[in-house]
PDB file of N, CA and C in Angstrom:
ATOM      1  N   UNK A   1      67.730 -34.702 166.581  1.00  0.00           N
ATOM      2  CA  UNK A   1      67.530 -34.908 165.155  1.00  0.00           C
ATOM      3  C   UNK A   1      67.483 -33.544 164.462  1.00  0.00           C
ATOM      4  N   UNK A   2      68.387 -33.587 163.251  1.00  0.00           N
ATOM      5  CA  UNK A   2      68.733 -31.858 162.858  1.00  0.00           C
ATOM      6  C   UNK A   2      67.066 -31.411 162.014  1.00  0.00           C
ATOM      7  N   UNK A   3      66.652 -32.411 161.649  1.00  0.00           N
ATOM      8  CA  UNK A   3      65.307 -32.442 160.634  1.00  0.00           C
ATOM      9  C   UNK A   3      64.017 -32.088 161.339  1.00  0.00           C
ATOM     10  N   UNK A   4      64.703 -31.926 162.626  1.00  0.00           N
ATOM     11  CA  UNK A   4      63.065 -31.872 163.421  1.00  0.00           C
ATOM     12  C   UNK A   4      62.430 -30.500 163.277  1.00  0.00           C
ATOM     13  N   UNK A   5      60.888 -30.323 163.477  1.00  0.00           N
ATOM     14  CA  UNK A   5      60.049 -29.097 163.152  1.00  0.00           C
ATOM     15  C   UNK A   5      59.591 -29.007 164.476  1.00  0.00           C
ATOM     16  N   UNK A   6      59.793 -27.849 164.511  1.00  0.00           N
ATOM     17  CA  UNK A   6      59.226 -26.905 166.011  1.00  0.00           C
ATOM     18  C   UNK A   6      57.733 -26.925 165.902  1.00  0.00           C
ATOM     19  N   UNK A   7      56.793 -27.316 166.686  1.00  0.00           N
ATOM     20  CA  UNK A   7      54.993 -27.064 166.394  1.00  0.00           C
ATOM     21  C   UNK A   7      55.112 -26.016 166.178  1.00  0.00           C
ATOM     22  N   UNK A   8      53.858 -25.176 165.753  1.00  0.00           N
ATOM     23  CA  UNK A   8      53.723 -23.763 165.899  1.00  0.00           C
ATOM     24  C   UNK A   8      52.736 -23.612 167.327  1.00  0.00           C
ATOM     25  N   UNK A   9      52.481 -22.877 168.529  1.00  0.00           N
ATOM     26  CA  UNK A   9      51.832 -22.834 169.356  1.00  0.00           C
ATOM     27  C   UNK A   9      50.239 -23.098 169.220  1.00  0.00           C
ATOM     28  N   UNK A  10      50.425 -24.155 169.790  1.00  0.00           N
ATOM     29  CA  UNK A  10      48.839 -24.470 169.131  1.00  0.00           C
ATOM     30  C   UNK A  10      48.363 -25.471 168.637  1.00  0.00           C
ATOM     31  N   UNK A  11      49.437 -25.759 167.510  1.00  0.00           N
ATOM     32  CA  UNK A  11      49.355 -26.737 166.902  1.00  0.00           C
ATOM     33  C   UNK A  11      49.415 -28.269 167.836  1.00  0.00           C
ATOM     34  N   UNK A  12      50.095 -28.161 169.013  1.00  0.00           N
ATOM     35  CA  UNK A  12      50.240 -29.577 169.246  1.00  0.00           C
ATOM     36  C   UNK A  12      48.617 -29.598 170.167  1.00  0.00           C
ATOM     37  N   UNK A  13      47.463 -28.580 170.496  1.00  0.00           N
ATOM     38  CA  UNK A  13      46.494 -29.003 170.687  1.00  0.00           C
ATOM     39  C   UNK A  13      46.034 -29.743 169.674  1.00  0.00           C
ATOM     40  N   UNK A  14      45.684 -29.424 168.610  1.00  0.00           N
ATOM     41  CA  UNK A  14      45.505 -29.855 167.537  1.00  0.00           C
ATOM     42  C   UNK A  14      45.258 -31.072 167.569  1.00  0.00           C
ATOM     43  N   UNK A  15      47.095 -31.190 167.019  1.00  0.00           N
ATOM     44  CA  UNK A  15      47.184 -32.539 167.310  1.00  0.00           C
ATOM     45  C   UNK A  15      46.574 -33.767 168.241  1.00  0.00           C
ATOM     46  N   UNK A  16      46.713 -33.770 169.531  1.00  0.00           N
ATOM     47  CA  UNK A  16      46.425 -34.353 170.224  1.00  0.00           C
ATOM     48  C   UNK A  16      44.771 -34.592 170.317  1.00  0.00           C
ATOM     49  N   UNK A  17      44.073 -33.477 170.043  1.00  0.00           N
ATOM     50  CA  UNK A  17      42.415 -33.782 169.791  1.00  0.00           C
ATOM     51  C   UNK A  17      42.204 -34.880 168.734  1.00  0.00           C
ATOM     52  N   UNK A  18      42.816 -34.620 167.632  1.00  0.00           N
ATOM     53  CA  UNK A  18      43.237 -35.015 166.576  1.00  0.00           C
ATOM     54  C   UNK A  18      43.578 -36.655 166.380  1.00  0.00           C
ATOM     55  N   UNK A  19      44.414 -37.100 167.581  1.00  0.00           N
ATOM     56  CA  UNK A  19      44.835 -38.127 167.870  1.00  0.00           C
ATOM     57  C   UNK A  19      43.819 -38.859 168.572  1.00  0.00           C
ATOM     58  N   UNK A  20      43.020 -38.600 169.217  1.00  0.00           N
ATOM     59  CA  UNK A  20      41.861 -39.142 170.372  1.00  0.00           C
ATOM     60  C   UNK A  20      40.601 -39.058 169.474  1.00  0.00           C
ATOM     61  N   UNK A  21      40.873 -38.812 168.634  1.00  0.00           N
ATOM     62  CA  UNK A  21      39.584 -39.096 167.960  1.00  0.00           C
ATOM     63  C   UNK A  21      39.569 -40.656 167.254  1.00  0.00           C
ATOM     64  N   UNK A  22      40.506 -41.447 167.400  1.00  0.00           N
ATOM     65  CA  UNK A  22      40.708 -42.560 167.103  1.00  0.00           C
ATOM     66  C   UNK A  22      40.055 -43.563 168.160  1.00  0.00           C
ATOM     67  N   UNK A  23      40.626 -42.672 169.369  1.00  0.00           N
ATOM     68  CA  UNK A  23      40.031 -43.440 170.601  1.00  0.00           C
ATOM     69  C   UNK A  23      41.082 -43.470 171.702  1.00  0.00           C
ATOM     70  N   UNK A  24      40.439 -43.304 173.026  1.00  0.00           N
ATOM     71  CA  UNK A  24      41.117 -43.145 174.252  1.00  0.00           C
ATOM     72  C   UNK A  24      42.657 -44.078 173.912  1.00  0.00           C
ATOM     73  N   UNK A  25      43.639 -42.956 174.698  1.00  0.00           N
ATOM     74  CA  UNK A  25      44.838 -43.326 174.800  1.00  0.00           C
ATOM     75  C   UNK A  25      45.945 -42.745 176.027  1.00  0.00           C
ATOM     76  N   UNK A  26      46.607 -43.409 176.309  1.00  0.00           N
ATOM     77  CA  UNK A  26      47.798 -42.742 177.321  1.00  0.00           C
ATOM     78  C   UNK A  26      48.940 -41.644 176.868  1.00  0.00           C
ATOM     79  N   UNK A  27      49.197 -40.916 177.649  1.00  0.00           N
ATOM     80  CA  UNK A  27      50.295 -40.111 176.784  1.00  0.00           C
ATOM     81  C   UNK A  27      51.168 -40.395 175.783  1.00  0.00           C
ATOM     82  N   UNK A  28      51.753 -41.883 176.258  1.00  0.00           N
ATOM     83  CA  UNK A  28      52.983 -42.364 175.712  1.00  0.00           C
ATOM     84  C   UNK A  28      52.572 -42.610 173.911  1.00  0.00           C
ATOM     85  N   UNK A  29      51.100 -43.160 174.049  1.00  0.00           N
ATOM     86  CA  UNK A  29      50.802 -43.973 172.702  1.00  0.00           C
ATOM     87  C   UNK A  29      50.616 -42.448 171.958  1.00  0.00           C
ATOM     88  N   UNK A  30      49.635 -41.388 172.585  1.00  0.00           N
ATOM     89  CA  UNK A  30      49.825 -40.218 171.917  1.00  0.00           C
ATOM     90  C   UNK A  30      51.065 -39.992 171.320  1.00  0.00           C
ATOM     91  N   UNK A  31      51.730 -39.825 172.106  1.00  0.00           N
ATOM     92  CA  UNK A  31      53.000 -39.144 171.266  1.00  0.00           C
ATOM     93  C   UNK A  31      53.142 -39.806 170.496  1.00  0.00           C
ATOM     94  N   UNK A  32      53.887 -40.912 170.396  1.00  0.00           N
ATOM     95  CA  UNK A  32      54.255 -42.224 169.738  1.00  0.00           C
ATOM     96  C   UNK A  32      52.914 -42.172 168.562  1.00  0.00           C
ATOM     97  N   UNK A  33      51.965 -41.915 168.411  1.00  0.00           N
ATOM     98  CA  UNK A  33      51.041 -41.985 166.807  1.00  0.00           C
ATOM     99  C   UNK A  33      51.512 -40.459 166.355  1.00  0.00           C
ATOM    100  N   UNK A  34      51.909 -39.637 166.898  1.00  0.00           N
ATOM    101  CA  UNK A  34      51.925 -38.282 166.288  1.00  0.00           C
ATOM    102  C   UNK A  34      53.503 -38.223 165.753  1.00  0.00           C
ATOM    103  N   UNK A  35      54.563 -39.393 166.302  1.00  0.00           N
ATOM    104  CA  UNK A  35      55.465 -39.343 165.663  1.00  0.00           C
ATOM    105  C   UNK A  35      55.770 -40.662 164.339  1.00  0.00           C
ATOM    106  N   UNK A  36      55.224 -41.541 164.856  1.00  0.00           N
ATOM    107  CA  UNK A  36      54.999 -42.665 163.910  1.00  0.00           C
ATOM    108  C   UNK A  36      53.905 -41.804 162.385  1.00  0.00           C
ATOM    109  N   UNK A  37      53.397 -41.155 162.615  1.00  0.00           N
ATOM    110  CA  UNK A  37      52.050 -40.644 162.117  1.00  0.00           C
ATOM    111  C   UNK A  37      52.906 -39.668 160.647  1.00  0.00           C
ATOM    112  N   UNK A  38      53.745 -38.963 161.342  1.00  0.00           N
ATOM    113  CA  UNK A  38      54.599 -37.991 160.678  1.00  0.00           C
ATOM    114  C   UNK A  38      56.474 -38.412 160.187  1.00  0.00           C
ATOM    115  N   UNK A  39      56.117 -39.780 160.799  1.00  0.00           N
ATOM    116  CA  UNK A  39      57.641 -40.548 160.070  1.00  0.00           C
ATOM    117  C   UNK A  39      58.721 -40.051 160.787  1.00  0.00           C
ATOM    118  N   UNK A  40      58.366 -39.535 162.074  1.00  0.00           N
ATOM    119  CA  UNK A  40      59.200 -39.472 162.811  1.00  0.00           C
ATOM    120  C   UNK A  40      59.948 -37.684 162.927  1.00  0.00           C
ATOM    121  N   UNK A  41      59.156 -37.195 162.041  1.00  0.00           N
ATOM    122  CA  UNK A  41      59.449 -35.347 161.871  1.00  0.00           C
ATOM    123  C   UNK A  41      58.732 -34.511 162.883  1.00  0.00           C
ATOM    124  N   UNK A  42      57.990 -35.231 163.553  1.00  0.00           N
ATOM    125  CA  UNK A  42      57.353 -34.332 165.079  1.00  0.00           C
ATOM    126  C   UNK A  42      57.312 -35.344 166.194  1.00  0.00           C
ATOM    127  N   UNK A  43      58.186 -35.036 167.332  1.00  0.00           N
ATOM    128  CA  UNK A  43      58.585 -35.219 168.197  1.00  0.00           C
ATOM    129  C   UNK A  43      57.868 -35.002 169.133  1.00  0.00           C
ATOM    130  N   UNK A  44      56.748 -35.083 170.273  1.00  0.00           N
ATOM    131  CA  UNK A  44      56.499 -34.374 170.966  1.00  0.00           C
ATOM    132  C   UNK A  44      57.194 -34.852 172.452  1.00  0.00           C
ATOM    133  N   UNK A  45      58.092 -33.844 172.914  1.00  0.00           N
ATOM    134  CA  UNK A  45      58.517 -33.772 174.424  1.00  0.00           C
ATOM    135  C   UNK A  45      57.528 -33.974 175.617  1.00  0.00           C
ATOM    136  N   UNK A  46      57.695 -35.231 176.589  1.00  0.00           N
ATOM    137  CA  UNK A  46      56.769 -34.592 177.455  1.00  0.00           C
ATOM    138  C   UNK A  46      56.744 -34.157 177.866  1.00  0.00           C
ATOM    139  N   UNK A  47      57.441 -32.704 178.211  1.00  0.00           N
ATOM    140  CA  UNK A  47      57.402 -31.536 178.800  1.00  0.00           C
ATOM    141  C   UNK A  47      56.617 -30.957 178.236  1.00  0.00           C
ATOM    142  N   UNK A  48      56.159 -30.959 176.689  1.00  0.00           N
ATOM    143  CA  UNK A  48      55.077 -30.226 176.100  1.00  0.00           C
ATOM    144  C   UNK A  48      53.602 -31.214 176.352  1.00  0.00           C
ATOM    145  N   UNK A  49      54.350 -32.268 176.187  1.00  0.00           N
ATOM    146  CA  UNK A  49      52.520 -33.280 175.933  1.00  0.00           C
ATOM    147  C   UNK A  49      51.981 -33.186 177.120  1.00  0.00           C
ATOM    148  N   UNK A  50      51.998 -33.287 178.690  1.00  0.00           N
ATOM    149  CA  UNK A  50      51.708 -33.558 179.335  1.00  0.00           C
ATOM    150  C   UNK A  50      50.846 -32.354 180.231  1.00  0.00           C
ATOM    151  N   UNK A  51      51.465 -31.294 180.163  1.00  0.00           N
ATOM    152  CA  UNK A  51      51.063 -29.908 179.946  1.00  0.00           C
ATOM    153  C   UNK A  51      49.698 -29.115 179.427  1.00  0.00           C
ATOM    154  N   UNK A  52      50.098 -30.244 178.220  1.00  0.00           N
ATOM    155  CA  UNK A  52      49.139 -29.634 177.471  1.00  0.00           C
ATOM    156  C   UNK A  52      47.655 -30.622 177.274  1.00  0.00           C
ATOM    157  N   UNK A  53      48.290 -31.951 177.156  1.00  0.00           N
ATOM    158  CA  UNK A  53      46.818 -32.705 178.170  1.00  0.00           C
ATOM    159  C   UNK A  53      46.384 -32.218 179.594  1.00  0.00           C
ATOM    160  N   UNK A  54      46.696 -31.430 180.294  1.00  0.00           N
ATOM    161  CA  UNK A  54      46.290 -31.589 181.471  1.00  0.00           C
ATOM    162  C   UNK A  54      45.722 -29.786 181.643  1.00  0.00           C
ATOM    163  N   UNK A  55      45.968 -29.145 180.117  1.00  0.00           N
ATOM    164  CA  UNK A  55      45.214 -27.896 180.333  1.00  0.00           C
ATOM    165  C   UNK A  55      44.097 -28.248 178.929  1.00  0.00           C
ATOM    166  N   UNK A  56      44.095 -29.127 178.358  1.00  0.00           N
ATOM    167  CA  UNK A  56      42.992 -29.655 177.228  1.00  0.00           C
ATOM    168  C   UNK A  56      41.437 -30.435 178.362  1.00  0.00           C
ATOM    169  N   UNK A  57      42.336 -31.054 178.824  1.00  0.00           N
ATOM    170  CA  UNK A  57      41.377 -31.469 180.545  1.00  0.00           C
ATOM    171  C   UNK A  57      40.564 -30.689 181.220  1.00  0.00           C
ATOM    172  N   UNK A  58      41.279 -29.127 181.628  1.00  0.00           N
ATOM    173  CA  UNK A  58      40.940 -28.315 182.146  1.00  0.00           C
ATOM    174  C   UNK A  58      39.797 -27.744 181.630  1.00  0.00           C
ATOM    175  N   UNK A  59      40.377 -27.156 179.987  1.00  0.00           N
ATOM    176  CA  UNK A  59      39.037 -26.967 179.610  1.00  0.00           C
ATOM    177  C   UNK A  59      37.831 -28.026 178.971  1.00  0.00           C
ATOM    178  N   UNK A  60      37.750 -28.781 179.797  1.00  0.00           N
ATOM    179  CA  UNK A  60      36.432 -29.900 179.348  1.00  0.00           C
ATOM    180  C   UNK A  60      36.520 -30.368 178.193  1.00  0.00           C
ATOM    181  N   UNK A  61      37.740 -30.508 177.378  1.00  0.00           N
ATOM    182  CA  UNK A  61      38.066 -30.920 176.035  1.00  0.00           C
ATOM    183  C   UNK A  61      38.290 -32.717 175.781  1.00  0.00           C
ATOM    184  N   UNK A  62      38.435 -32.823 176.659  1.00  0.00           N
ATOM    185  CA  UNK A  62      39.068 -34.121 177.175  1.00  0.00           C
ATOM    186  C   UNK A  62      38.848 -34.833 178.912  1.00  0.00           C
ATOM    187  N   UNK A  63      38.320 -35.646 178.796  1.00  0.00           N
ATOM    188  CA  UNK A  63      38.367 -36.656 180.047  1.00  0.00           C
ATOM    189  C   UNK A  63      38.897 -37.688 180.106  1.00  0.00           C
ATOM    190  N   UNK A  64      39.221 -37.610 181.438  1.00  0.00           N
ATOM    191  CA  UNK A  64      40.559 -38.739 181.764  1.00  0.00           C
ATOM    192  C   UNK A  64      40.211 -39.099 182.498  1.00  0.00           C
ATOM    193  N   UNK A  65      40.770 -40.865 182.832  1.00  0.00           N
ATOM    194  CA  UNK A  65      40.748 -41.930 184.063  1.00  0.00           C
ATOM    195  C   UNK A  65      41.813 -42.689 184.657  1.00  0.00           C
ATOM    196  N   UNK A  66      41.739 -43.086 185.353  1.00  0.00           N
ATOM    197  CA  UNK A  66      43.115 -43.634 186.066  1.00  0.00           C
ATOM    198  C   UNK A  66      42.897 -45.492 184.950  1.00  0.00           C
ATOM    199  N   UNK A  67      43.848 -46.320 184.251  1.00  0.00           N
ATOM    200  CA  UNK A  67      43.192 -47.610 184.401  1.00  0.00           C
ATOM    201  C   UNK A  67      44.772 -48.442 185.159  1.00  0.00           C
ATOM    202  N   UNK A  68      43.965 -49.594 185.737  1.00  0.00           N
ATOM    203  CA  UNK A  68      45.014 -49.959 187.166  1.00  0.00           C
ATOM    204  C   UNK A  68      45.437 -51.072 185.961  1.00  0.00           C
ATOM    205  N   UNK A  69      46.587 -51.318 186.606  1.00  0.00           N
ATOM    206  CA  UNK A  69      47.531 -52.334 185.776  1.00  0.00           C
ATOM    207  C   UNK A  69      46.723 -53.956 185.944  1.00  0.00           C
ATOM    208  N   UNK A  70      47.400 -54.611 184.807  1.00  0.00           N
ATOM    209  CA  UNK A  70      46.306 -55.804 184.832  1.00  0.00           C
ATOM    210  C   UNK A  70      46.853 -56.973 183.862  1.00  0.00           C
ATOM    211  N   UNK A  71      46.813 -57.348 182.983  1.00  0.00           N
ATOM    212  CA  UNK A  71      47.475 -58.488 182.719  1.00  0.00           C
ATOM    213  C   UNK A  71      48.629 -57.722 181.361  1.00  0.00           C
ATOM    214  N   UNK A  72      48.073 -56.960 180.556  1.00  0.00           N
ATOM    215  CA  UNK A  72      48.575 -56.288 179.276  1.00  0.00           C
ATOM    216  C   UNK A  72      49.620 -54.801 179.997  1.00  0.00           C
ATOM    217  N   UNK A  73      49.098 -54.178 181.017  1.00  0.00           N
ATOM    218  CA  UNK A  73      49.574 -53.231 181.913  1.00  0.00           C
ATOM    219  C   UNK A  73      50.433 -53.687 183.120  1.00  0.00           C
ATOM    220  N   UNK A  74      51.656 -53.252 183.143  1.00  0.00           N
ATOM    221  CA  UNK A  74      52.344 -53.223 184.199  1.00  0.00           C
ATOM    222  C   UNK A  74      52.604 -52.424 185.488  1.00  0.00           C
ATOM    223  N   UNK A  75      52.041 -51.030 185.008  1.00  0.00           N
ATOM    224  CA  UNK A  75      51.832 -50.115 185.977  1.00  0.00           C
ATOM    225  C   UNK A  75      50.606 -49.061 185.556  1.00  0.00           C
ATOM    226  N   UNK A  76      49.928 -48.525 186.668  1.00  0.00           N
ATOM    227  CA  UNK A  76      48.859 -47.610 186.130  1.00  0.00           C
ATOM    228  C   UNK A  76      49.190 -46.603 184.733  1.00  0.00           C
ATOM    229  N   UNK A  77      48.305 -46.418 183.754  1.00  0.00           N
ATOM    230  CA  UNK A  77      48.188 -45.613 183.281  1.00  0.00           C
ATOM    231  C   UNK A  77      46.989 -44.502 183.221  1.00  0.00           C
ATOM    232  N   UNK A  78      47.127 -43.151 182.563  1.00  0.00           N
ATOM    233  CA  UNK A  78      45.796 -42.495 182.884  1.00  0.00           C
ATOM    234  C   UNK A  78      45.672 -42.185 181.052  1.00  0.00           C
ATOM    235  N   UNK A  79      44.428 -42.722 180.769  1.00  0.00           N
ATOM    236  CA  UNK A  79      43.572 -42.454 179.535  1.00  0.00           C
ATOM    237  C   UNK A  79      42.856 -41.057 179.521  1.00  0.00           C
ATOM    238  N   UNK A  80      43.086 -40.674 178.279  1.00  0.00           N
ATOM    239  CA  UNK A  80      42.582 -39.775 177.479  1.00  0.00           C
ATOM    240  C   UNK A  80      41.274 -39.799 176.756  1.00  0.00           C
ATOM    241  N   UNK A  81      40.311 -39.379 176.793  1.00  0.00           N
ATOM    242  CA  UNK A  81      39.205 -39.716 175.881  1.00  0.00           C
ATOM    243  C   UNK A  81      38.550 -38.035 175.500  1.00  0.00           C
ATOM    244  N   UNK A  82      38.693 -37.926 174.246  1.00  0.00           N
ATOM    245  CA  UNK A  82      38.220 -36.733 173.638  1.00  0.00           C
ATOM    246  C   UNK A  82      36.585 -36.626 174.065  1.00  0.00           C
ATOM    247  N   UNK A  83      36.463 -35.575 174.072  1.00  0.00           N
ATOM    248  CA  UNK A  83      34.770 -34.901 174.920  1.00  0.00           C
ATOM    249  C   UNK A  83      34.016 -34.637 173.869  1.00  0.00           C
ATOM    250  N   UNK A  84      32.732 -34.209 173.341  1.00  0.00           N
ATOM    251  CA  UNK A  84      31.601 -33.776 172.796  1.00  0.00           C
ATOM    252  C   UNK A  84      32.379 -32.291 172.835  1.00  0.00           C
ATOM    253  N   UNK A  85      32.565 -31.481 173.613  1.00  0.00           N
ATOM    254  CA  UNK A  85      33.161 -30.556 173.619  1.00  0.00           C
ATOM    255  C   UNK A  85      34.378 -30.430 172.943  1.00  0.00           C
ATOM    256  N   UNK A  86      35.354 -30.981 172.965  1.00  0.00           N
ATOM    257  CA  UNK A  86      36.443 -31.794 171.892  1.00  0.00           C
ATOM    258  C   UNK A  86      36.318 -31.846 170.981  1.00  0.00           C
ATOM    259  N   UNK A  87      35.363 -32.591 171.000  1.00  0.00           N
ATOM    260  CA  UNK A  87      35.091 -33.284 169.120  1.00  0.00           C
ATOM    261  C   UNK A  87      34.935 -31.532 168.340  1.00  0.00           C
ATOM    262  N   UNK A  88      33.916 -30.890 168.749  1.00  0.00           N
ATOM    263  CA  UNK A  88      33.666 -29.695 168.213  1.00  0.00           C
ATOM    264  C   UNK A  88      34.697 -28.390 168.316  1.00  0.00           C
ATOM    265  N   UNK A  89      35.826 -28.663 169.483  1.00  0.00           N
ATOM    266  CA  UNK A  89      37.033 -27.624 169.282  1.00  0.00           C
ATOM    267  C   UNK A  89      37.915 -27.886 168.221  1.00  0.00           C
ATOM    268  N   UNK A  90      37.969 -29.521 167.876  1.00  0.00           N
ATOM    269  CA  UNK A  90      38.700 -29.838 167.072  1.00  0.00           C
ATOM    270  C   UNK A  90      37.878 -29.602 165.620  1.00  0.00           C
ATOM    271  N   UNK A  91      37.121 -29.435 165.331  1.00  0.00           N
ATOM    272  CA  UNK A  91      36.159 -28.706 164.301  1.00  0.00           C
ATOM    273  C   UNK A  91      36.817 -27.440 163.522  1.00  0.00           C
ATOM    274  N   UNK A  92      36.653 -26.792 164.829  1.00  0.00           N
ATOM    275  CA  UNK A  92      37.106 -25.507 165.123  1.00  0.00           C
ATOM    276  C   UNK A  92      38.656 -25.058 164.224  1.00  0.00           C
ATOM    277  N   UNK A  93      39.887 -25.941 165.356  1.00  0.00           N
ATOM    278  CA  UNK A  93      40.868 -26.008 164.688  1.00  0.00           C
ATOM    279  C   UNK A  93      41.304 -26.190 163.640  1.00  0.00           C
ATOM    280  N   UNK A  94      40.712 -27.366 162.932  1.00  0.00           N
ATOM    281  CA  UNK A  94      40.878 -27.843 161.757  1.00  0.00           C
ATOM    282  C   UNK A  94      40.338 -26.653 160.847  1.00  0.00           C
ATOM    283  N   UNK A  95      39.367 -26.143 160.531  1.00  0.00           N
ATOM    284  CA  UNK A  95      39.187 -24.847 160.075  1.00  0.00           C
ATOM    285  C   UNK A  95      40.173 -23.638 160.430  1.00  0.00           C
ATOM    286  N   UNK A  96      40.384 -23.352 161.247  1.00  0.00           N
ATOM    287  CA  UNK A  96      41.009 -22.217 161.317  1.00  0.00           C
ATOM    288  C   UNK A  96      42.757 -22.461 160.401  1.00  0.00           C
ATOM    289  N   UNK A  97      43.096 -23.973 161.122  1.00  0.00           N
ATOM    290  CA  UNK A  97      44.293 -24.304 160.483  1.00  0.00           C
ATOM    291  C   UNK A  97      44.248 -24.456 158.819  1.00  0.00           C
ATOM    292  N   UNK A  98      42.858 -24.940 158.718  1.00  0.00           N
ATOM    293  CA  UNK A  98      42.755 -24.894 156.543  1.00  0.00           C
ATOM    294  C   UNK A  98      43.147 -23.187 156.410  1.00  0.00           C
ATOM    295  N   UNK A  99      42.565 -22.554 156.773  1.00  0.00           N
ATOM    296  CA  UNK A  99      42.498 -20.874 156.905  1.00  0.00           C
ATOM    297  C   UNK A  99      44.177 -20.180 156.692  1.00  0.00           C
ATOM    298  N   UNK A 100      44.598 -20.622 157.750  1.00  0.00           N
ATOM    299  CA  UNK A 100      45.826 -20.139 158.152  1.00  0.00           C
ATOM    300  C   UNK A 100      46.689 -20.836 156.932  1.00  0.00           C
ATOM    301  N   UNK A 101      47.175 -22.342 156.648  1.00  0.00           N
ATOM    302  CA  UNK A 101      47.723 -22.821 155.966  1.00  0.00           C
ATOM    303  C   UNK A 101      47.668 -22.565 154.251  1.00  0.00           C
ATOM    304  N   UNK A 102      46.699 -21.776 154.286  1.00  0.00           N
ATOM    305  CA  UNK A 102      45.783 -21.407 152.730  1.00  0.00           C
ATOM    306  C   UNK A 102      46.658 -20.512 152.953  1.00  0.00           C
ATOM    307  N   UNK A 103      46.577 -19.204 153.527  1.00  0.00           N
ATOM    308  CA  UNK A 103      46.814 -17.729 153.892  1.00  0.00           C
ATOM    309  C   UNK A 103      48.727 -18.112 153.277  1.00  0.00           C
ATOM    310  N   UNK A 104      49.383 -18.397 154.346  1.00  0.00           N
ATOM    311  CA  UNK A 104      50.466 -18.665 153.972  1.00  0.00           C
ATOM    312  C   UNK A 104      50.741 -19.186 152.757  1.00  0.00           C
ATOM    313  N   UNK A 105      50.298 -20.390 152.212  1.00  0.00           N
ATOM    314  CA  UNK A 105      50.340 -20.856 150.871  1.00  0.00           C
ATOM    315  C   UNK A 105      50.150 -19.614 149.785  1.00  0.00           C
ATOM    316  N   UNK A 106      49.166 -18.757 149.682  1.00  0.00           N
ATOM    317  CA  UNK A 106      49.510 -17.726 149.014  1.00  0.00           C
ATOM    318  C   UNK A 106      50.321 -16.562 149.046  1.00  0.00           C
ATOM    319  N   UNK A 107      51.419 -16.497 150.254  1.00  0.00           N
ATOM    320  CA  UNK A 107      52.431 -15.073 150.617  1.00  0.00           C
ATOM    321  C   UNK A 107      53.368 -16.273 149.577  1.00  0.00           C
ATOM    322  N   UNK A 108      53.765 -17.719 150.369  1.00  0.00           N
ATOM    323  CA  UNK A 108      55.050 -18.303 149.751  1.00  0.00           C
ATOM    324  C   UNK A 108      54.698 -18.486 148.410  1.00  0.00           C
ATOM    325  N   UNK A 109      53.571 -18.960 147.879  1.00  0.00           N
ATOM    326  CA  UNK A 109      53.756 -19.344 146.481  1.00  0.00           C
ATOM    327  C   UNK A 109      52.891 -18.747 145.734  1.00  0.00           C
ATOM    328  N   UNK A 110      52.510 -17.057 145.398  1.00  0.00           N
ATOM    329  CA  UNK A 110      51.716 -16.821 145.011  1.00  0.00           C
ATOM    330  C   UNK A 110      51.052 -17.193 143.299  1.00  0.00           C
ATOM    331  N   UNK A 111      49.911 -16.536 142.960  1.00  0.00           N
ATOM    332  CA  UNK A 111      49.749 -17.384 141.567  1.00  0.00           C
ATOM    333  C   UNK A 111      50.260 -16.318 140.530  1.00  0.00           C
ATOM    334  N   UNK A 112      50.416 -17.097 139.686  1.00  0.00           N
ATOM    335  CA  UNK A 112      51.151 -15.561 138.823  1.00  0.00           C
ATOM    336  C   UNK A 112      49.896 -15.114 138.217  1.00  0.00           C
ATOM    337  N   UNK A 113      50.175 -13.746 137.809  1.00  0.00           N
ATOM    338  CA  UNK A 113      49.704 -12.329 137.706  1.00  0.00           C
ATOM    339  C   UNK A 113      49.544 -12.669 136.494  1.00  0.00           C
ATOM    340  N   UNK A 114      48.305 -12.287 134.969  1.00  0.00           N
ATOM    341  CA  UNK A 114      48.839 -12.612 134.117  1.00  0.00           C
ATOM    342  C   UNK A 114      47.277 -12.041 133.253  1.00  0.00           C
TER     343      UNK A 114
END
């Protein structure tokens, strides 16, 4: 898709904290709300998503479980559930990203001088 936007590094943590704050989910539905979410203008590869859940994991941001297939499930999936630790990185982010997105907003559109 020629319309598509590259994350900026980082950003797809973000995201994904971002996304689990709704409530535990599998990779697939992740992606799938972050592209449904954005009308289809962020894509996430699982070469990036999966990666990057599994170093969001690492650092205690996120806990995960195996759940075994069952009447709605056809094959195992492994759930996501944002951490206490999480909840507050994503705090974090969201600030720094108001910060950053401000910053830029005034190089591209500054206010006039007057």
């Amino acid at each position: 898709m020629p319309d598509r936007i590259e994350l900026l590094q980082g950003t797809l943590d973000m995201l994904i904290l971002r996304t689990l704050l709704l409530g535990p989910a599998h990779g697939h539905e992740i992606a799938k709300h972050i592209q449904r979410t954005t009308a289809d203008l962020l894509q996430v590869e699982h070469g990036s998503l999966y990666p990057a859940l599994h170093r969001l994991e690492r650092k205690a941001w996120l806990a995960a479980k195996w759940k075994a297939p069952g009447k709605e499930l056809k094959r195992e999936f492994k759930y996501y559930q944002l951490t206490a630790a999480g909840r507050k990185q994503l705090l974090a982010e969201e600030s720094k990203w108001k910060q950053m997105t401000g910053a830029i907003a005034r190089v591209m559109w500054p206010a006039e001088e007057g």
